[in-house]
ModelCIF file with pLDDT and N, C-alpha, C, O atoms, coordinates in Angstrom:
data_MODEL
#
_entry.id   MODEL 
#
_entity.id                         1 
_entity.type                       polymer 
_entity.pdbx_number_of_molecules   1 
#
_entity_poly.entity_id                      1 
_entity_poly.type                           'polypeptide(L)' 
_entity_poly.nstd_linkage                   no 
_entity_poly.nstd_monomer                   no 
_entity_poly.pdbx_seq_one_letter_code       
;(UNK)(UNK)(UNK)(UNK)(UNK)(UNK)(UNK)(UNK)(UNK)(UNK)(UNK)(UNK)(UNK)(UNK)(UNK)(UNK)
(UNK)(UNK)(UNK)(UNK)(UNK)(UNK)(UNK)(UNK)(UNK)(UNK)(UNK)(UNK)(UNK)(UNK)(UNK)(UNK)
(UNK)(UNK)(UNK)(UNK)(UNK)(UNK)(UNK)(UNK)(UNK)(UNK)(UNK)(UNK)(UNK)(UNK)(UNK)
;
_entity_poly.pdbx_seq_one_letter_code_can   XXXXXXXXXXXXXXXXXXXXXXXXXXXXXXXXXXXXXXXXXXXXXXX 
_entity_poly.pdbx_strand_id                 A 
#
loop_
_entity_poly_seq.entity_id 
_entity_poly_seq.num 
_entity_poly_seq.mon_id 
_entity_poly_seq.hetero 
1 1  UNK n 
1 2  UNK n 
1 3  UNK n 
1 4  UNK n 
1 5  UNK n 
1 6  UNK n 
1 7  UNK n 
1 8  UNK n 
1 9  UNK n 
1 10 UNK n 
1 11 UNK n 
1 12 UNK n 
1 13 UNK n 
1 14 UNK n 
1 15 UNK n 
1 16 UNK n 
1 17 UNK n 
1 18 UNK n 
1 19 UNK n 
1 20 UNK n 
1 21 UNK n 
1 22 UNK n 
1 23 UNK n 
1 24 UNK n 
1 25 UNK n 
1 26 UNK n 
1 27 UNK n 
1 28 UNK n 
1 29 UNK n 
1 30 UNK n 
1 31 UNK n 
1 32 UNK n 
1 33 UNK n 
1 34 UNK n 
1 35 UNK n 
1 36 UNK n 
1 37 UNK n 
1 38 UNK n 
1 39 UNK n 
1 40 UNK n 
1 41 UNK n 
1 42 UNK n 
1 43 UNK n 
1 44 UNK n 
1 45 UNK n 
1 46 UNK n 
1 47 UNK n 
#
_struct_asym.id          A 
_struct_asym.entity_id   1 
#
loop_
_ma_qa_metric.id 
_ma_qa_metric.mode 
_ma_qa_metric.name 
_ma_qa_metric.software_group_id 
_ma_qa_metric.type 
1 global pLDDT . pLDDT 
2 local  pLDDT . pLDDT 
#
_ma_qa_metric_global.metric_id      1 
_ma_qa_metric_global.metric_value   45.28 
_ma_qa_metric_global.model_id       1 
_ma_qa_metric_global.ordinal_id     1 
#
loop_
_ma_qa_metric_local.label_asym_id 
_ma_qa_metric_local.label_comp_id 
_ma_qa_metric_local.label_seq_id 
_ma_qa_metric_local.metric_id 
_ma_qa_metric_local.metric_value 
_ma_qa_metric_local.model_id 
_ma_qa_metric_local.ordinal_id 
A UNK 1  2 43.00 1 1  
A UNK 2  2 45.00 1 2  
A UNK 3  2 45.00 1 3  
A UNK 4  2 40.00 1 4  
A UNK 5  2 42.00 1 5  
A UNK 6  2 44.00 1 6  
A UNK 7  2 44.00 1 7  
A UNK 8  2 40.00 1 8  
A UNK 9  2 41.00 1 9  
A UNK 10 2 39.00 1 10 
A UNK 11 2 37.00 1 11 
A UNK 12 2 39.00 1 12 
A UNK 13 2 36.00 1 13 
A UNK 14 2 38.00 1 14 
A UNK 15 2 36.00 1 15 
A UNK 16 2 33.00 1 16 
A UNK 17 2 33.00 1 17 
A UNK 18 2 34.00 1 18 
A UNK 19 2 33.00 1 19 
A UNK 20 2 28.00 1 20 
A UNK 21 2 33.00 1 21 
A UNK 22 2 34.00 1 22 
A UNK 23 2 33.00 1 23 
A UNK 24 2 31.00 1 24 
A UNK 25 2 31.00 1 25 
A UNK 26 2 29.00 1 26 
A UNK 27 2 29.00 1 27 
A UNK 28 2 29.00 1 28 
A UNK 29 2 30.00 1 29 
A UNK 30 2 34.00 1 30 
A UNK 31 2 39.00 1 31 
A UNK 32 2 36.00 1 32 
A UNK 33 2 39.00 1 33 
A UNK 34 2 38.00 1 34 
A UNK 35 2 37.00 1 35 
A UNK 36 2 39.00 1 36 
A UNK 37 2 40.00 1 37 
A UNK 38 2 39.00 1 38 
A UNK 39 2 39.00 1 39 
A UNK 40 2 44.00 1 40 
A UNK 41 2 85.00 1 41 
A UNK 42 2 92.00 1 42 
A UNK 43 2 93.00 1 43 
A UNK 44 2 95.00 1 44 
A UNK 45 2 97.00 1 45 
A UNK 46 2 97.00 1 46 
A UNK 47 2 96.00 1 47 
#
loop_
_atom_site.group_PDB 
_atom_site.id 
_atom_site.type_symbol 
_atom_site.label_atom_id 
_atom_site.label_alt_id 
_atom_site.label_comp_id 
_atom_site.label_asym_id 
_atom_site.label_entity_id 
_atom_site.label_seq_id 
_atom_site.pdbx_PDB_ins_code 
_atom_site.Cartn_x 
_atom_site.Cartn_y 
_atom_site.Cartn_z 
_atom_site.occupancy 
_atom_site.B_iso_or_equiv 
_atom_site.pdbx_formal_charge 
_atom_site.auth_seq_id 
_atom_site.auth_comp_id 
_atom_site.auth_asym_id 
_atom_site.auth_atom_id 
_atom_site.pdbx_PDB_model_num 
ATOM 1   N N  . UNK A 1 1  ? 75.948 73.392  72.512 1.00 43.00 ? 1  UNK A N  1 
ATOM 2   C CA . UNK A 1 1  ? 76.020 74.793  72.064 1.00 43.00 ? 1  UNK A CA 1 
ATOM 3   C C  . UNK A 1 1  ? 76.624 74.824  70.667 1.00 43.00 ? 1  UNK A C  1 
ATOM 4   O O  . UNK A 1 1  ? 77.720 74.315  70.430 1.00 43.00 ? 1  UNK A O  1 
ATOM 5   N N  . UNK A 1 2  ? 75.835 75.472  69.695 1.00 45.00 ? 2  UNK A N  1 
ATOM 6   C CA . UNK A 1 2  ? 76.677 75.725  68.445 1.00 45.00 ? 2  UNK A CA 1 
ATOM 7   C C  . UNK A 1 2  ? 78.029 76.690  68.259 1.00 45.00 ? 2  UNK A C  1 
ATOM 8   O O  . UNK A 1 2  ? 78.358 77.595  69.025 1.00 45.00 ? 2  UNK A O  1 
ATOM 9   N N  . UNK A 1 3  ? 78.801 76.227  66.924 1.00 45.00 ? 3  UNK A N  1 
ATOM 10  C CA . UNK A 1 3  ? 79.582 76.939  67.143 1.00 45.00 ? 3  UNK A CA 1 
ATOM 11  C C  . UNK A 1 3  ? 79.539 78.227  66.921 1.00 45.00 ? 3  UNK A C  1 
ATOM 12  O O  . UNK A 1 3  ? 80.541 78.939  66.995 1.00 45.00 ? 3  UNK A O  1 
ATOM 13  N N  . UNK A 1 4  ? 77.960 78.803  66.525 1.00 40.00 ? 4  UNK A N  1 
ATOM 14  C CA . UNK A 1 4  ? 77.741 80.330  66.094 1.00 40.00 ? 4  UNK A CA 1 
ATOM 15  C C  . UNK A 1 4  ? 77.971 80.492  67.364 1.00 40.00 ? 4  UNK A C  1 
ATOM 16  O O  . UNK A 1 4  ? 79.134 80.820  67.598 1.00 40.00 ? 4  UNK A O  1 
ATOM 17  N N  . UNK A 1 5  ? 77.313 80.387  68.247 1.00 42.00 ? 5  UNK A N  1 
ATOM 18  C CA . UNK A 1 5  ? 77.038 80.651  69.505 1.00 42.00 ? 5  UNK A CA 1 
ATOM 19  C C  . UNK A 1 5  ? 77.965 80.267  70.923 1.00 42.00 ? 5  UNK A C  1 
ATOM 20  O O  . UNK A 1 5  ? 77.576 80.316  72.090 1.00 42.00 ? 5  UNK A O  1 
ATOM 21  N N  . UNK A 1 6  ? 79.554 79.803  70.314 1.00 44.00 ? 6  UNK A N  1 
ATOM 22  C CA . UNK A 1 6  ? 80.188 79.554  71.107 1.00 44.00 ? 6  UNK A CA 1 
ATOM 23  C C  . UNK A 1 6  ? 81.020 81.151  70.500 1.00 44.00 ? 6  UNK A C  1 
ATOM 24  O O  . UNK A 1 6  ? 81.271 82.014  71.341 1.00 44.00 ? 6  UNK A O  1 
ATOM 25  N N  . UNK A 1 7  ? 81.274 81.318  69.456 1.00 44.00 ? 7  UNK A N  1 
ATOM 26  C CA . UNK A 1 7  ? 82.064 82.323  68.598 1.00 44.00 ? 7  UNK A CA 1 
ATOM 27  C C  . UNK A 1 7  ? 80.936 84.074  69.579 1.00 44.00 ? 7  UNK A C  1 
ATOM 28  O O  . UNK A 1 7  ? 81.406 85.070  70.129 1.00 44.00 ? 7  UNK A O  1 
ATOM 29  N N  . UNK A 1 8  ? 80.160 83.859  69.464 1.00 40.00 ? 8  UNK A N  1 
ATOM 30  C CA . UNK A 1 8  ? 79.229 85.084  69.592 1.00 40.00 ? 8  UNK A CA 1 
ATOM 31  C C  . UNK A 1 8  ? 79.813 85.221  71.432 1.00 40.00 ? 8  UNK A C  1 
ATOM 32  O O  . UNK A 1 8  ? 80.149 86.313  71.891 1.00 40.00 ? 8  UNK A O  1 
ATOM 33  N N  . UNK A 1 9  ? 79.837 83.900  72.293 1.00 41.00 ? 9  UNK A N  1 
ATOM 34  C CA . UNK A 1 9  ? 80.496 84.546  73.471 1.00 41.00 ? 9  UNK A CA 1 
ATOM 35  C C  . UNK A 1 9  ? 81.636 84.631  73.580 1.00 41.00 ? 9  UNK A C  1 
ATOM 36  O O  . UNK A 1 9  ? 82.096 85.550  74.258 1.00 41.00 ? 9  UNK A O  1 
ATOM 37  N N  . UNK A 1 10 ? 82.404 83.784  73.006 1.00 39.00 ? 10 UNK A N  1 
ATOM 38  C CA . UNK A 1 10 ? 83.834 84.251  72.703 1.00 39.00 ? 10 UNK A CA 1 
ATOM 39  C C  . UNK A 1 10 ? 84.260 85.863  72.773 1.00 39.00 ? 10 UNK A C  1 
ATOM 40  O O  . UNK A 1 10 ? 85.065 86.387  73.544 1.00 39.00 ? 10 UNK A O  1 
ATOM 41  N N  . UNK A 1 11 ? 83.455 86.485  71.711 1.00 37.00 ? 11 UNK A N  1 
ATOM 42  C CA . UNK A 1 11 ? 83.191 87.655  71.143 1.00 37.00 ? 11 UNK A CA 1 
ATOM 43  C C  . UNK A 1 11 ? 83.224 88.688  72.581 1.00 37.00 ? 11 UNK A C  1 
ATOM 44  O O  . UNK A 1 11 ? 84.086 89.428  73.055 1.00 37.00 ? 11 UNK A O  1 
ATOM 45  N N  . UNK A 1 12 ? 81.923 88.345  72.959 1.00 39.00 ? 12 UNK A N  1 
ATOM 46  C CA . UNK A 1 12 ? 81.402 89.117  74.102 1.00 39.00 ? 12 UNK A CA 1 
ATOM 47  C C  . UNK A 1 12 ? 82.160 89.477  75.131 1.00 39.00 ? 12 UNK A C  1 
ATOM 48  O O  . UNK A 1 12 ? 82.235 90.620  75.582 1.00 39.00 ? 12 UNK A O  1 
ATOM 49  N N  . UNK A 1 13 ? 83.129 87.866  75.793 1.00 36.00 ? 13 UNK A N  1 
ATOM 50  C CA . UNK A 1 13 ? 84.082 87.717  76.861 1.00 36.00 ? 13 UNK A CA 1 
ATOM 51  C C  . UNK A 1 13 ? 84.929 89.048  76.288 1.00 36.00 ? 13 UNK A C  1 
ATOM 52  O O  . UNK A 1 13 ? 84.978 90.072  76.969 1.00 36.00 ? 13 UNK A O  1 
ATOM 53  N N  . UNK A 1 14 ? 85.438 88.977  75.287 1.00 38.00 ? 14 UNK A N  1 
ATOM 54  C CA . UNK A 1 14 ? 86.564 89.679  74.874 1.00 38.00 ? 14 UNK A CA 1 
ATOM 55  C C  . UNK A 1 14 ? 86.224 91.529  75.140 1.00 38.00 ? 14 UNK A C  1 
ATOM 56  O O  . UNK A 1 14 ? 86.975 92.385  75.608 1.00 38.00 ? 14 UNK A O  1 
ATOM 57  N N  . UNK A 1 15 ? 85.087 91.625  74.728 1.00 36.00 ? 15 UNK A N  1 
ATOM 58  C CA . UNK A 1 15 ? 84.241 93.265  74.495 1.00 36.00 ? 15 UNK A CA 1 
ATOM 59  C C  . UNK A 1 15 ? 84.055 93.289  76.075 1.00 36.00 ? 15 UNK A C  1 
ATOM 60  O O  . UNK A 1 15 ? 84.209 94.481  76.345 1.00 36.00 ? 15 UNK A O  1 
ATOM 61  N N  . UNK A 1 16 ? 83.824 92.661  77.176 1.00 33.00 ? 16 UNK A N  1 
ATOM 62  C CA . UNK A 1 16 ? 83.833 92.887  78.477 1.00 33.00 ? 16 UNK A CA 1 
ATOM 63  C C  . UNK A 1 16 ? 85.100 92.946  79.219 1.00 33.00 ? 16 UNK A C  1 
ATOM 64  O O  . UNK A 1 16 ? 85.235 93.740  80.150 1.00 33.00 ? 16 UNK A O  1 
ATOM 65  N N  . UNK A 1 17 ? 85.931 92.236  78.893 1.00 33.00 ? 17 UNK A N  1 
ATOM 66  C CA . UNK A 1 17 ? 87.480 92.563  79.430 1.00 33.00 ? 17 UNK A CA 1 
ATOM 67  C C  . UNK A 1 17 ? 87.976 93.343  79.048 1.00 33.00 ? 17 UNK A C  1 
ATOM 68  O O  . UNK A 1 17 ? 88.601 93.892  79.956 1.00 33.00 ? 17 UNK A O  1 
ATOM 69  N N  . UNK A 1 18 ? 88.168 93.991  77.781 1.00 34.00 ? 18 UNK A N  1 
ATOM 70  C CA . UNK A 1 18 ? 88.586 95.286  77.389 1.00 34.00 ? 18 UNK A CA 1 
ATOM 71  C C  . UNK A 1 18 ? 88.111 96.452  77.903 1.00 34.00 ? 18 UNK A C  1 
ATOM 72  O O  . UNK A 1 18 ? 88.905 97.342  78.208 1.00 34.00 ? 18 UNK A O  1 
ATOM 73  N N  . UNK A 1 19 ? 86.293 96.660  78.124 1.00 33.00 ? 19 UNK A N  1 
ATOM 74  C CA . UNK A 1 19 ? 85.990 97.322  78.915 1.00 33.00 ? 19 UNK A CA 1 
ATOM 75  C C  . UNK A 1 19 ? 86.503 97.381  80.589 1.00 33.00 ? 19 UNK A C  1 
ATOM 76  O O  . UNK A 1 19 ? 86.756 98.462  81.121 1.00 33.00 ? 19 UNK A O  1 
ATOM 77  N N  . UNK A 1 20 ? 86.589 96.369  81.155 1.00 28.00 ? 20 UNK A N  1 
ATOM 78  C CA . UNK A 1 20 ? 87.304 96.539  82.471 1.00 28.00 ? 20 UNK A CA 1 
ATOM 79  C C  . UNK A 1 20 ? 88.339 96.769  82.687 1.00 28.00 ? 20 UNK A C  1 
ATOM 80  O O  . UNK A 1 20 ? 88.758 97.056  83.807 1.00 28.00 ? 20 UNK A O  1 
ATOM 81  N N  . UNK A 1 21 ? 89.070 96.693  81.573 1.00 33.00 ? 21 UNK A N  1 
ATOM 82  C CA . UNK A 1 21 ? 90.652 96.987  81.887 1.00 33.00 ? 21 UNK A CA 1 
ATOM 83  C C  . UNK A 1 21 ? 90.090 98.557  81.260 1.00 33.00 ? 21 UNK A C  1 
ATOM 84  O O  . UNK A 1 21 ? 90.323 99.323  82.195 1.00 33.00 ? 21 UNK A O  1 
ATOM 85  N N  . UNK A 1 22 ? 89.828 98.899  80.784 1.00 34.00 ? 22 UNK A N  1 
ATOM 86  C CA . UNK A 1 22 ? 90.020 100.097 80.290 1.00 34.00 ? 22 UNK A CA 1 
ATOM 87  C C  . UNK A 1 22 ? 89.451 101.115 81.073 1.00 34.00 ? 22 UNK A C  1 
ATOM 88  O O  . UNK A 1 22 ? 89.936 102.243 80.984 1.00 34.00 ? 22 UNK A O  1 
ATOM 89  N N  . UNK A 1 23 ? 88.283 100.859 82.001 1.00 33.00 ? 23 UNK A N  1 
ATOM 90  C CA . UNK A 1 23 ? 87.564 101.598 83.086 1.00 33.00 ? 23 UNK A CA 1 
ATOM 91  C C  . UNK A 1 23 ? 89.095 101.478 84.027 1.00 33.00 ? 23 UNK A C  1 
ATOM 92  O O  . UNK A 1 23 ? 89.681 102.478 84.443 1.00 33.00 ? 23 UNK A O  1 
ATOM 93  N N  . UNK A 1 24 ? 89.550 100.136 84.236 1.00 31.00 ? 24 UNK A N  1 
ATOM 94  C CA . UNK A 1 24 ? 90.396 99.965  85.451 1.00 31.00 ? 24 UNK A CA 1 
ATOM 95  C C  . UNK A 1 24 ? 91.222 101.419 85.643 1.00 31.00 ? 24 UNK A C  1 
ATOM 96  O O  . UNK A 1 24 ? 91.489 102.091 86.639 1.00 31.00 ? 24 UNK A O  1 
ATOM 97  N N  . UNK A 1 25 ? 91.605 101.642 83.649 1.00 31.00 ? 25 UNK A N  1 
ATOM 98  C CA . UNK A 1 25 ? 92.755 102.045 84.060 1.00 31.00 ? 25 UNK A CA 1 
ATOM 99  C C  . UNK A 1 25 ? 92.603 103.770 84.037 1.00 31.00 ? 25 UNK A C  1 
ATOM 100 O O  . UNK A 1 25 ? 93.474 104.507 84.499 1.00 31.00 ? 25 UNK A O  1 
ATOM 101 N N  . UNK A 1 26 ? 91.187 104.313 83.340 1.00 29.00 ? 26 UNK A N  1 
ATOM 102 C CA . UNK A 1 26 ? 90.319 105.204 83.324 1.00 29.00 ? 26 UNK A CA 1 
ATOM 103 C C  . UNK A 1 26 ? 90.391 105.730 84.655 1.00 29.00 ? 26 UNK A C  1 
ATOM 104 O O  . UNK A 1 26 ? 90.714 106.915 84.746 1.00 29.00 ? 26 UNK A O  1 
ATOM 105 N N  . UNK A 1 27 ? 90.090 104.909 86.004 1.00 29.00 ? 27 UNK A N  1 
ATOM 106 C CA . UNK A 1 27 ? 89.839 105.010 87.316 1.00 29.00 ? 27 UNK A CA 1 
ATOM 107 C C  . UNK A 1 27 ? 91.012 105.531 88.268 1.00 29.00 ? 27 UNK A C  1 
ATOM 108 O O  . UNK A 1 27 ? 90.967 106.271 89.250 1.00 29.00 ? 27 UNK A O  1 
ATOM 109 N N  . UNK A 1 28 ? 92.050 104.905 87.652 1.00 29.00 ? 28 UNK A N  1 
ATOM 110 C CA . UNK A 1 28 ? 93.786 105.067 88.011 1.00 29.00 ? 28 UNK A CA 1 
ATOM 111 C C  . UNK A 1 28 ? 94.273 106.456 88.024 1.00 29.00 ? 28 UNK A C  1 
ATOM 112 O O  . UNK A 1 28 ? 94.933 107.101 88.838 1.00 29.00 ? 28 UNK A O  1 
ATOM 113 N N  . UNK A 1 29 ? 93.589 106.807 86.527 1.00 30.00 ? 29 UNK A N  1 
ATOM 114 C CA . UNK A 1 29 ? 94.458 108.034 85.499 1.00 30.00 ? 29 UNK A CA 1 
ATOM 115 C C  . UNK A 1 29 ? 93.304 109.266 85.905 1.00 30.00 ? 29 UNK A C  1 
ATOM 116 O O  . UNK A 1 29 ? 93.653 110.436 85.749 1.00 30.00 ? 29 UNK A O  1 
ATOM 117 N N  . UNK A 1 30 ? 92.166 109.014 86.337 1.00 34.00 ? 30 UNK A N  1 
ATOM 118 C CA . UNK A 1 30 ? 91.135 109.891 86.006 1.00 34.00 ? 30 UNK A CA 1 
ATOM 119 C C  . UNK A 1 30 ? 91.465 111.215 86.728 1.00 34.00 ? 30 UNK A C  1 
ATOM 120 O O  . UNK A 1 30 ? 91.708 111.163 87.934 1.00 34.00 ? 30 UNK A O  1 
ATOM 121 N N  . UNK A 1 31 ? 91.492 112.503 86.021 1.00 39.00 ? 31 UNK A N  1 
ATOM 122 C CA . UNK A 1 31 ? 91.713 113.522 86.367 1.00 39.00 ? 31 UNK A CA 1 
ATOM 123 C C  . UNK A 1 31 ? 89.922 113.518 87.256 1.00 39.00 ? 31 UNK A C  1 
ATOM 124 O O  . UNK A 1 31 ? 88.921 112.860 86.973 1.00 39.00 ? 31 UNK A O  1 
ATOM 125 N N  . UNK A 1 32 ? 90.167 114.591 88.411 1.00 36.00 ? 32 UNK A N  1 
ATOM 126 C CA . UNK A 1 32 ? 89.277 115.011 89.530 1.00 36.00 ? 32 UNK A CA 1 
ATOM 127 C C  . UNK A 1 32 ? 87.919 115.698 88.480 1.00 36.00 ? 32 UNK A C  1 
ATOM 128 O O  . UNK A 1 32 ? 87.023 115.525 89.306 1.00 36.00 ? 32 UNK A O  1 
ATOM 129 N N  . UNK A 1 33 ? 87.541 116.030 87.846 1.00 39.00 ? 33 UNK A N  1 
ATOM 130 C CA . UNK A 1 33 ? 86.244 116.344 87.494 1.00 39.00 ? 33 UNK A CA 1 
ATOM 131 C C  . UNK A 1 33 ? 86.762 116.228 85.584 1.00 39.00 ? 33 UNK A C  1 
ATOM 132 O O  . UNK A 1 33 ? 87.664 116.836 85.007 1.00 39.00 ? 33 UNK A O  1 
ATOM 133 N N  . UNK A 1 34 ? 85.994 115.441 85.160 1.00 38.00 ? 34 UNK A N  1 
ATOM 134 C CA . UNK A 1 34 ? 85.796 115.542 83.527 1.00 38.00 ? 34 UNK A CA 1 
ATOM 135 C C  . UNK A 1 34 ? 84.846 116.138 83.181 1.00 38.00 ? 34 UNK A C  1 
ATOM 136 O O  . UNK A 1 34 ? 84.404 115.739 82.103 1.00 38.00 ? 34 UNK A O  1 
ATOM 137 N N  . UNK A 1 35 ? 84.089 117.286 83.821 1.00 37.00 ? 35 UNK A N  1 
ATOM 138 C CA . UNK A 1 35 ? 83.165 118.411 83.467 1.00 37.00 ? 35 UNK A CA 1 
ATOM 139 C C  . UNK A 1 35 ? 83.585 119.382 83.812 1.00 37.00 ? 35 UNK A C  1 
ATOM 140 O O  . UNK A 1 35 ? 84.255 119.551 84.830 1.00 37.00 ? 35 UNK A O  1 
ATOM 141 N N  . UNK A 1 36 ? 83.155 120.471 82.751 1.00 39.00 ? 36 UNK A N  1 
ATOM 142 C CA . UNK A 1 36 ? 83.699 122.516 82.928 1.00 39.00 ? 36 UNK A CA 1 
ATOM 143 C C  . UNK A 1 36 ? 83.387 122.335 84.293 1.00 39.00 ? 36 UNK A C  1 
ATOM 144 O O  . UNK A 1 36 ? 82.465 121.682 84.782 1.00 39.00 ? 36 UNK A O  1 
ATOM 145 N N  . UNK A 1 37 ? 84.455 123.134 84.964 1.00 40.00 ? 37 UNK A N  1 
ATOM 146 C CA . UNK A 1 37 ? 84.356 123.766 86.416 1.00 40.00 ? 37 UNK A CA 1 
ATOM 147 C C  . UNK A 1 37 ? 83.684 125.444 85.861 1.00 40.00 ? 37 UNK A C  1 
ATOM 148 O O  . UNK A 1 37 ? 84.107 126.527 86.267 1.00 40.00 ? 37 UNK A O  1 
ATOM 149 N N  . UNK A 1 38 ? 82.997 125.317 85.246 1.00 39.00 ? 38 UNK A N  1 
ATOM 150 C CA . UNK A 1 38 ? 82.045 126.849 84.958 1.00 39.00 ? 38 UNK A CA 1 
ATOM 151 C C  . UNK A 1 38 ? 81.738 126.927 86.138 1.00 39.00 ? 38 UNK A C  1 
ATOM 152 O O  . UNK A 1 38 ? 81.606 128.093 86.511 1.00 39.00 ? 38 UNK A O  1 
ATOM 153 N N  . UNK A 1 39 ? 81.563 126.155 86.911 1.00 39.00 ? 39 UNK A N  1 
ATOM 154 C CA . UNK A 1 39 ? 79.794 126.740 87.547 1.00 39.00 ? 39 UNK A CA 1 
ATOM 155 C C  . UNK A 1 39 ? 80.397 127.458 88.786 1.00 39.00 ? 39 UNK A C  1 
ATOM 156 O O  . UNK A 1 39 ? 81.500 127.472 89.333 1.00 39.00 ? 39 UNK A O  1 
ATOM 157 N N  . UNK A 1 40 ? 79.354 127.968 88.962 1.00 44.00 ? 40 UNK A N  1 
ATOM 158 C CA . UNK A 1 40 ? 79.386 129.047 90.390 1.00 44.00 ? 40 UNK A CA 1 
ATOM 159 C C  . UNK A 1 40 ? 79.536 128.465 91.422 1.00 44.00 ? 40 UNK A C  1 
ATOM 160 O O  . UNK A 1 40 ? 79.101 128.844 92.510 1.00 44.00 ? 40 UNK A O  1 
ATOM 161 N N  . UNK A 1 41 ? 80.320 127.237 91.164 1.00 85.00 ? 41 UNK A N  1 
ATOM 162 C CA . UNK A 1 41 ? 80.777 126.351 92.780 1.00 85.00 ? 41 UNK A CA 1 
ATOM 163 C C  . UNK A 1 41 ? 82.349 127.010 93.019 1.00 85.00 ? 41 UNK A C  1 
ATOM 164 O O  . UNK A 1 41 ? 83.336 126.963 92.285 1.00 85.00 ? 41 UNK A O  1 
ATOM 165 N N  . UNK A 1 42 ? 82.181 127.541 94.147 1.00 92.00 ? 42 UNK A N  1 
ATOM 166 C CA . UNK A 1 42 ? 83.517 128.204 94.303 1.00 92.00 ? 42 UNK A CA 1 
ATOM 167 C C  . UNK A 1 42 ? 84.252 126.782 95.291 1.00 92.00 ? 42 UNK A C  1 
ATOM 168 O O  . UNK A 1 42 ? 85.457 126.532 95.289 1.00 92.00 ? 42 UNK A O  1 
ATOM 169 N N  . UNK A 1 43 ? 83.148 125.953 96.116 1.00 93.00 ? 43 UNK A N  1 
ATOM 170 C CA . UNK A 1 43 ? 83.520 124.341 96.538 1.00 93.00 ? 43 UNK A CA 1 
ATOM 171 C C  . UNK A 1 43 ? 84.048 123.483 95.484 1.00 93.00 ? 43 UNK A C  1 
ATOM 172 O O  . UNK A 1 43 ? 84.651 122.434 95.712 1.00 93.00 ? 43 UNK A O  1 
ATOM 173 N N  . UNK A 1 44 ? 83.803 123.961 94.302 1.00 95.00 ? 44 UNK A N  1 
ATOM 174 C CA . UNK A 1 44 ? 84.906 123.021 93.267 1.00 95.00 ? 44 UNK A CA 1 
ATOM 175 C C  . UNK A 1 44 ? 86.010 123.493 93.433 1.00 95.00 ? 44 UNK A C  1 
ATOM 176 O O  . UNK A 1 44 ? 87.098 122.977 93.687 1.00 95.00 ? 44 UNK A O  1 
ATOM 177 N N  . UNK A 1 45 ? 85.698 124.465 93.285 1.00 97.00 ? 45 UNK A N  1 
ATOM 178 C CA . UNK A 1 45 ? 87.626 124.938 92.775 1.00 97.00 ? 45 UNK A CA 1 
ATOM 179 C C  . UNK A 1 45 ? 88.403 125.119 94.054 1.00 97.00 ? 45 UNK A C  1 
ATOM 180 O O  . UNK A 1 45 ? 89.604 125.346 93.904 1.00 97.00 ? 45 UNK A O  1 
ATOM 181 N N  . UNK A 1 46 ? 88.014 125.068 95.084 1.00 97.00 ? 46 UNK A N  1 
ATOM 182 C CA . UNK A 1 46 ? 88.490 124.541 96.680 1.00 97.00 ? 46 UNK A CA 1 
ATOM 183 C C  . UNK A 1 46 ? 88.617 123.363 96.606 1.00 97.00 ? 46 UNK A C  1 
ATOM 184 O O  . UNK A 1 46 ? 89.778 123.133 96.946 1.00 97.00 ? 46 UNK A O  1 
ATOM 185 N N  . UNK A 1 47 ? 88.105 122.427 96.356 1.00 96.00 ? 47 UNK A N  1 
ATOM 186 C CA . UNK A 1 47 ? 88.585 121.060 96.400 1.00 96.00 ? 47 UNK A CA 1 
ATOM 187 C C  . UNK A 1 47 ? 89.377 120.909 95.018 1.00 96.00 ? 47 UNK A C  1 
ATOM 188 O O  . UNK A 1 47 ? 89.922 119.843 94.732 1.00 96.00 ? 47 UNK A O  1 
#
């Protein structure tokens, strides 16, 4: 494997663990709906 191409997954590993930790912690923290409760669901705003 070259070293462009050891550097390019290097790269990648790194851009995928940041994403999982950051969903992880997205998932932890996540408030119950990240869309307007506009709608005429009166079952949203009950739950």
């Amino acid at each position: 494997m070259s070293n462009l191409c050891r550097q390019l997954c290097t790269v990648l590993f790194a851009i995928v663990v940041v994403v999982f930790q950051t969903s992880a912690q997205t998932n932890t923290l996540a408030p119950i709906s990240q869309s307007p409760v506009t709608q005429s669901s009166q079952a949203s705003v009950l739950k």
